[in-house]
Protein backbone atom coordinates (compact mmCIF):
# COMPACT_ATOMS: atom_id res chain seq x y z
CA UNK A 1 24.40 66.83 -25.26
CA UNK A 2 24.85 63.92 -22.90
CA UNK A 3 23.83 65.11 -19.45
CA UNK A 4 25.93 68.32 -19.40
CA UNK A 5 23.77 70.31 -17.14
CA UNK A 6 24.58 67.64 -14.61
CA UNK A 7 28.72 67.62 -15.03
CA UNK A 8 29.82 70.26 -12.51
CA UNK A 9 28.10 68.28 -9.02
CA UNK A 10 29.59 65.03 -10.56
CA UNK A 11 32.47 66.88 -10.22
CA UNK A 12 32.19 67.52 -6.80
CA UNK A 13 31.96 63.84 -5.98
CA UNK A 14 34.67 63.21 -8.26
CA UNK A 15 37.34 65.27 -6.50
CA UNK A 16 38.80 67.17 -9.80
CA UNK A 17 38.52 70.59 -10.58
CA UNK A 18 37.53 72.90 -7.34
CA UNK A 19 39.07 75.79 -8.25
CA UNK A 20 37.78 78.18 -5.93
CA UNK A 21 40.14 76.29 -3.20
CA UNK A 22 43.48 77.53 -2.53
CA UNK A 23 45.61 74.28 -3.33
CA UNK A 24 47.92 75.18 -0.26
CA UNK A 25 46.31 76.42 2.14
CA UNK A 26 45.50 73.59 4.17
CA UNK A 27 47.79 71.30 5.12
CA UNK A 28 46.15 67.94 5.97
CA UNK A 29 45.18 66.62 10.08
CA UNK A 30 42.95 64.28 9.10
CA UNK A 31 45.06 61.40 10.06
CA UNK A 32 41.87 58.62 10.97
CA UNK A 33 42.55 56.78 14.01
CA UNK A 34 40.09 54.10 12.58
CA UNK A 35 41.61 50.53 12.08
CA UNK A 36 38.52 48.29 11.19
CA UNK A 37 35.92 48.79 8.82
CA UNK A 38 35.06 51.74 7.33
CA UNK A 39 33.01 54.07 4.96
CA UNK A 40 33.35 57.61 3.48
CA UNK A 41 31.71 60.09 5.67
CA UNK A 42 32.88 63.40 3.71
CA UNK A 43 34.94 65.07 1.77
CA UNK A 44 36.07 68.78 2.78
CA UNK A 45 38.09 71.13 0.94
CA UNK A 46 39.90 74.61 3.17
CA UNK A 47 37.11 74.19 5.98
CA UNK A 48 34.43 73.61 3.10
CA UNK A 49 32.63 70.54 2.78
CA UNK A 50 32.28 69.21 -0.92
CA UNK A 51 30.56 65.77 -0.15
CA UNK A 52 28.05 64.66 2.48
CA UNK A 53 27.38 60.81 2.97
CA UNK A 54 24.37 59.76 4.85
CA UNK A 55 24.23 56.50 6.42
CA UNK A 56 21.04 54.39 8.49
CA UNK A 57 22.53 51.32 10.45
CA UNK A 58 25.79 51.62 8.43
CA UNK A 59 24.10 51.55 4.78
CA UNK A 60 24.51 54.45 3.23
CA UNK A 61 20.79 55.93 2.06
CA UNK A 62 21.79 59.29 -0.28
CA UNK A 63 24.60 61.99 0.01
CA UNK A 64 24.86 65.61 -1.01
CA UNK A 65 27.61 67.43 -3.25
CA UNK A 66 28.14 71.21 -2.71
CA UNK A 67 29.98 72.57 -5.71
CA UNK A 68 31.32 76.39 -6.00
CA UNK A 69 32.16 78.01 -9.04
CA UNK A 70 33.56 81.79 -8.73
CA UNK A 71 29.81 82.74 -10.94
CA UNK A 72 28.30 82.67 -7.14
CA UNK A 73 29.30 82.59 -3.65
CA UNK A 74 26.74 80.26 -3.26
CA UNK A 75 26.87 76.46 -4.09
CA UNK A 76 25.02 74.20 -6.74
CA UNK A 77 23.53 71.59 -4.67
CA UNK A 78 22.77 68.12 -5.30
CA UNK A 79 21.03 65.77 -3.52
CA UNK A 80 21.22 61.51 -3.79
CA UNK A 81 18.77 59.45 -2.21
CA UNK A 82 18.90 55.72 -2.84
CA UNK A 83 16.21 53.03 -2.37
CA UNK A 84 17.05 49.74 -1.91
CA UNK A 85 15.67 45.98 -3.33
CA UNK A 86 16.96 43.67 -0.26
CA UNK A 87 20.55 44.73 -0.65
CA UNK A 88 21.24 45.98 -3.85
CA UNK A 89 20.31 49.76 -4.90
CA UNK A 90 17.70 49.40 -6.87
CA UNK A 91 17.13 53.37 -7.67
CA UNK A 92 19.17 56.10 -7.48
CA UNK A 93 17.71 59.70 -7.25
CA UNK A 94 19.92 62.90 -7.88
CA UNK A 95 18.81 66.61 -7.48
CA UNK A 96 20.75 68.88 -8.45
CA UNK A 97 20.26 72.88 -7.36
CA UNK A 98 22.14 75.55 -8.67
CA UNK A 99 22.30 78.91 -6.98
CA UNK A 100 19.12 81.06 -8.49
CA UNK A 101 19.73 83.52 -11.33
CA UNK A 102 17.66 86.79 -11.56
CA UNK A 103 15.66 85.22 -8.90
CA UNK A 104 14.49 82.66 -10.35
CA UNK A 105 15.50 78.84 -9.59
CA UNK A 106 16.23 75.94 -11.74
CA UNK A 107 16.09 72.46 -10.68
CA UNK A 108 17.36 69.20 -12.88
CA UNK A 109 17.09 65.60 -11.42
CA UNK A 110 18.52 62.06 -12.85
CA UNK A 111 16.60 59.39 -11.94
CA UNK A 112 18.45 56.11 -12.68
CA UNK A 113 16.87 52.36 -12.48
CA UNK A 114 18.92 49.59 -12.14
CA UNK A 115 18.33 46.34 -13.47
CA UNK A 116 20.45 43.15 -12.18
CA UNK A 117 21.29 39.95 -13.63
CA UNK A 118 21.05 36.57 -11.78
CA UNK A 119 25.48 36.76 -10.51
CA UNK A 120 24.09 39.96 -9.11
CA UNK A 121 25.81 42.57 -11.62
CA UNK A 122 24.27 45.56 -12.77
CA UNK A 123 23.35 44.57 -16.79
CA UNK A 124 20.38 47.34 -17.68
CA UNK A 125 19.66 50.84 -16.68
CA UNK A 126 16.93 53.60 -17.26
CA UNK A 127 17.81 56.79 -16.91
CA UNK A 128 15.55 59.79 -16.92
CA UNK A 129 15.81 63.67 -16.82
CA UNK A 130 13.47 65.90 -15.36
CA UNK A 131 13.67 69.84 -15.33
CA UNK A 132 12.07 71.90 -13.25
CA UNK A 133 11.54 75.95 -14.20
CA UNK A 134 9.85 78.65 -12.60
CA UNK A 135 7.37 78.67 -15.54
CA UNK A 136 7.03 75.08 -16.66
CA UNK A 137 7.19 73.55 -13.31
CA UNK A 138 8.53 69.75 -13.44
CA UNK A 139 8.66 68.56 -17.35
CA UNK A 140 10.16 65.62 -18.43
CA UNK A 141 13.39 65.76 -20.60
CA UNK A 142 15.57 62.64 -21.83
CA UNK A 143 15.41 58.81 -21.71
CA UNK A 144 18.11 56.90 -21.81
CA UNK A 145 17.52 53.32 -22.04
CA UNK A 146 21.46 51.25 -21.29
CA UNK A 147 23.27 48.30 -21.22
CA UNK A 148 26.37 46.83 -19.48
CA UNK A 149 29.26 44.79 -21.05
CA UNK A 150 31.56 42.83 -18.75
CA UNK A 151 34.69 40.91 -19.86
CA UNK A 152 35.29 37.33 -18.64
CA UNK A 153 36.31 38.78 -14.94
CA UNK A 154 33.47 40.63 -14.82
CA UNK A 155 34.89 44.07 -15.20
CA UNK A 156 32.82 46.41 -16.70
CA UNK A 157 34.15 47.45 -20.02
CA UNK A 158 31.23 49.67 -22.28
CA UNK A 159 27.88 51.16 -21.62
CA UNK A 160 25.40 51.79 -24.64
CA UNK A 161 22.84 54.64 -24.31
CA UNK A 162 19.73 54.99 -26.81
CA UNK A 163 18.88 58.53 -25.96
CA UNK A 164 15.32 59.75 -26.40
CA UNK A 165 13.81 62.75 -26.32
CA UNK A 166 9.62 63.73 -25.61
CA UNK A 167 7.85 63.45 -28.83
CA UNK A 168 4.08 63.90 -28.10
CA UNK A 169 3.84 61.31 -25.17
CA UNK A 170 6.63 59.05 -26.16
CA UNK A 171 10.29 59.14 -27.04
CA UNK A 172 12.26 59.60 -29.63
CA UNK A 173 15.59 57.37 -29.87
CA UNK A 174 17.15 58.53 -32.63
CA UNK A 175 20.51 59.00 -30.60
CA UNK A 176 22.83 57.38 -28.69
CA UNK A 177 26.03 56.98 -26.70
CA UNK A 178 28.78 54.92 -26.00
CA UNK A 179 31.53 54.49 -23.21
CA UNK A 180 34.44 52.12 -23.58
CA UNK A 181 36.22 51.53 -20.59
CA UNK A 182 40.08 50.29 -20.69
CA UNK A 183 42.02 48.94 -17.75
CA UNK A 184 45.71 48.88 -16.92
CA UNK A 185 45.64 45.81 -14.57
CA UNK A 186 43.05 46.01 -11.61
CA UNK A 187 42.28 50.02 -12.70
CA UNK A 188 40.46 51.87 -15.12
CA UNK A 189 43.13 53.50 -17.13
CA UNK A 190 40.49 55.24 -20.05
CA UNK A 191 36.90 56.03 -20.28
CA UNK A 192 36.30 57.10 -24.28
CA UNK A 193 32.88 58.05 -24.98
CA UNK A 194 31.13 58.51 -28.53
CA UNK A 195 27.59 60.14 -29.62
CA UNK A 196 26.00 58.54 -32.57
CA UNK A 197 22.90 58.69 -34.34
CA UNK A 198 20.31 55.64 -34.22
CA UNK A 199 18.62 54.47 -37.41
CA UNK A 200 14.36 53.68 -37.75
CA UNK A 201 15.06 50.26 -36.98
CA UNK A 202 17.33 51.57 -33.85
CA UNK A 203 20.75 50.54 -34.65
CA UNK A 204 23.94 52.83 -34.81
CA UNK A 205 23.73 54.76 -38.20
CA UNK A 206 27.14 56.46 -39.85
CA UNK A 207 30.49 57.14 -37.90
CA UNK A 208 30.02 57.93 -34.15
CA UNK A 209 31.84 61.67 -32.97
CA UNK A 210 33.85 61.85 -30.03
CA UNK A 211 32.39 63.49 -27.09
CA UNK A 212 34.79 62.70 -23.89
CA UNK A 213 38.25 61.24 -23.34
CA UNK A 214 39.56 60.60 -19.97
CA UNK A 215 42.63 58.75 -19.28
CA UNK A 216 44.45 57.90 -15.58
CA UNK A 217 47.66 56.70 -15.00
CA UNK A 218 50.28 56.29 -12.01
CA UNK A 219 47.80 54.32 -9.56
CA UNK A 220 49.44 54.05 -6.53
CA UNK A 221 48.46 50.27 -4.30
CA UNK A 222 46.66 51.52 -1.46
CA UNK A 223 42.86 52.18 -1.35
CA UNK A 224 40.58 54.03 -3.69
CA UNK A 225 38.06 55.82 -0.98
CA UNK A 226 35.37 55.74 -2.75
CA UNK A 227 35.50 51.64 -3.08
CA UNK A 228 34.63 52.15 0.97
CA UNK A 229 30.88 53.06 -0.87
CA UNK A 230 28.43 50.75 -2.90
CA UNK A 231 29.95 49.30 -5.85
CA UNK A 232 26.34 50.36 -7.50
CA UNK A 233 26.75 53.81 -6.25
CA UNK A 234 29.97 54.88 -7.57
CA UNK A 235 28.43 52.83 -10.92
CA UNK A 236 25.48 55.26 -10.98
CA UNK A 237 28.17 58.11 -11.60
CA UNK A 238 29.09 56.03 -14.68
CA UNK A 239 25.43 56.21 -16.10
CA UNK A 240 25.33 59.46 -15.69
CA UNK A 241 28.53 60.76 -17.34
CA UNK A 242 31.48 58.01 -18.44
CA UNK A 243 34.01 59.38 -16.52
CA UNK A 244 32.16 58.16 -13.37
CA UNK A 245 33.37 54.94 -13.60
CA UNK A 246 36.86 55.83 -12.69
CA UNK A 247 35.38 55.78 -8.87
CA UNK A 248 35.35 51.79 -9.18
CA UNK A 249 38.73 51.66 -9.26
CA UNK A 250 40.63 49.70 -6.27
CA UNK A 251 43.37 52.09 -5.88
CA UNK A 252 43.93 55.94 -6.41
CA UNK A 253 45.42 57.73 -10.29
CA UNK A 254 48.06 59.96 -9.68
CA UNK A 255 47.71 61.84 -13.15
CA UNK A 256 44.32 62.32 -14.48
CA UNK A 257 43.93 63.92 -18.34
CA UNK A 258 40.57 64.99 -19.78
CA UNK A 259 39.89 66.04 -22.87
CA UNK A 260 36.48 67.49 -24.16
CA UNK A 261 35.63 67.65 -27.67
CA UNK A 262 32.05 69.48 -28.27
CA UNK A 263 32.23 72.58 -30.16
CA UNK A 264 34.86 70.98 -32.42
CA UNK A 265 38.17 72.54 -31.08
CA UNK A 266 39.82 69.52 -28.20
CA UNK A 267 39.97 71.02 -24.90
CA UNK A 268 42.48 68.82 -22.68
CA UNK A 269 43.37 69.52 -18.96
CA UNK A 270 45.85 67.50 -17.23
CA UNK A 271 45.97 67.25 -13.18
CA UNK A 272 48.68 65.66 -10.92
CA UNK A 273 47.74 64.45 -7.30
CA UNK A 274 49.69 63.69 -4.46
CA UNK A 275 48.40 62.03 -1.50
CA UNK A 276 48.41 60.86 2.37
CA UNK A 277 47.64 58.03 3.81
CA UNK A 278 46.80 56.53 7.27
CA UNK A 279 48.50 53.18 8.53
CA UNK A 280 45.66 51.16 6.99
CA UNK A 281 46.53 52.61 3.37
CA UNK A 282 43.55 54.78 3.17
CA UNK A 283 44.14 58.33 1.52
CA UNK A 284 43.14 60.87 4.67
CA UNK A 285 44.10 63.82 1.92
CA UNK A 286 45.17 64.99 -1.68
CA UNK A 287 46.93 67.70 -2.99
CA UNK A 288 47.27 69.45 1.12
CA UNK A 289 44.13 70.89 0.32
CA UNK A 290 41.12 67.75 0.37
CA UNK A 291 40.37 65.81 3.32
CA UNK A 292 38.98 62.58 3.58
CA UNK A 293 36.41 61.66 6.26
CA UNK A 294 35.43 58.39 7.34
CA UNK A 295 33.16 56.81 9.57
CA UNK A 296 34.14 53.12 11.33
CA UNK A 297 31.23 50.58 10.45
């Protein structure tokens, strides 16, 4: 399965889905008195901070997701830290930390490897699992080896995934996946991913099965503020799980449907967003119950 274990703190960064939060019981203060450049310092939810994000002389070096499910009154936490080739991110490192169970903790970490083409867009990735156990330690788990597609105005528009699992020192790729990424003008409007299986020479074998479908619509025109990040940042979230890449977009989906398809039966859930804004157009707030954060650069 493609990076499941890793879905719920994308989540968190994602801003979908907390439902341990009371959607009206905070009505929203945050109005930022900030009128020059900015970035996204957190994001807080009823007095509870979902998403950290750490800066060093205004470039941001990692962040960290807290993510609450009603299983534990304690949070999954995940942990991003970024290292940098001149200015671009050239890896991106997330840990990710659920509460223990019986005791015992569990830790799973992504690390993804970017690879840039001479125009200075993001055209290769490598992206590998680890787990760590209480009695394995740290083992290795998949490799995913990807590629980029842009269309003529360099929009990114599918990412290809040969998956490979440990086979006695190297790795399998006998699997792979696919996101294809529509737009409805400047926004991502539909992130469709597929799972298919990879023949001996490599290439997709047989009729790829739907894994994902997320669609967006109703984009308001002020500012997405998550675009106040790394470009290569919110990409990262893409690489990990396709529905990542709707944090590229310029402005902000007021309707947001996702439907799952593993285990055969379609499992859709539809949710509606409202939101306020500060006199520069940036969202301080969603739904009376998120808050937006920034910090002036």
């Amino acid at each position: 399965m493609k990076k499941i274990l890793f879905i719920a703190s994308l989540i968190a960064g994602f801003f979908i889905l907390h439902s341990c939060v009371d959607p009206n019981s905070l009505v929203n203060s945050n109005v930022s008195n900030i009128t020059g450049p900015r970035i996204l310092s957190r994001v807080d939810s009823s007095g509870v901070t979902l998403a950290k994000y750490h800066l060093t002389n205004n470039k941001l070096t990692g962040a960290t997701t807290f993510t609450y499910d009603a299983s534990s009154p304690n949070p999954t936490v995940g942990t991003i830290s970024l290292i940098y080739s001149g200015s671009k991110i050239s890896v991106f490192e997330y840990l990710s930390v659920p509460p223990a169970v019986s005791g015992q903790n569990f830790q799973y970490k992504n690390v993804i490897k970017l690879t840039y083409d001479t125009s200075g867009k993001v055209t290769n990735t490598i992206l590998e699992e680890y787990i760590t156990t209480p009695t394995t330690g740290t083992v290795p788990g998949r490799r995913l080896v990807g590629t980029l597609t842009y269309n003529s105005s360099g929009k990114v528009i599918k990412q290809f995934q040969k998956i490979g699992t440990p086979a006695g020192g190297i790795f399998d790729y006998s699997m792979y996946s696919e996101d294809n990424i529509t737009y409805s003008g400047e926004n991502i409007s539909g992130v469709e991913t597929f799972w298919g299986t990879l023949d001996s020479a490599g290439n997709p074998s047989g009729t790829p099965g739907m894994f994902s479908k997320i669609t967006a619509a109703n984009f308001d025109t002020k500012i997405n503020p998550y675009t106040t990040l790394p470009k290569e940042f919110n990409l990262c979230w893409g690489v990990i799980q396709g529905f990542g890449f709707m944090n590229l977009n310029p402005n902000n989906y007021s309707t947001l449907t996702f439907t799952h398809y593993v285990g055969g039966t379609p499992v859709t859930t539809t949710q509606n967003f409202q939101y306020q804004y500060d006199a520069q157009n940036y969202p301080t707030a969603f739904n009376n119950s998120h808050d937006f954060i920034y910090q002036a650069l």
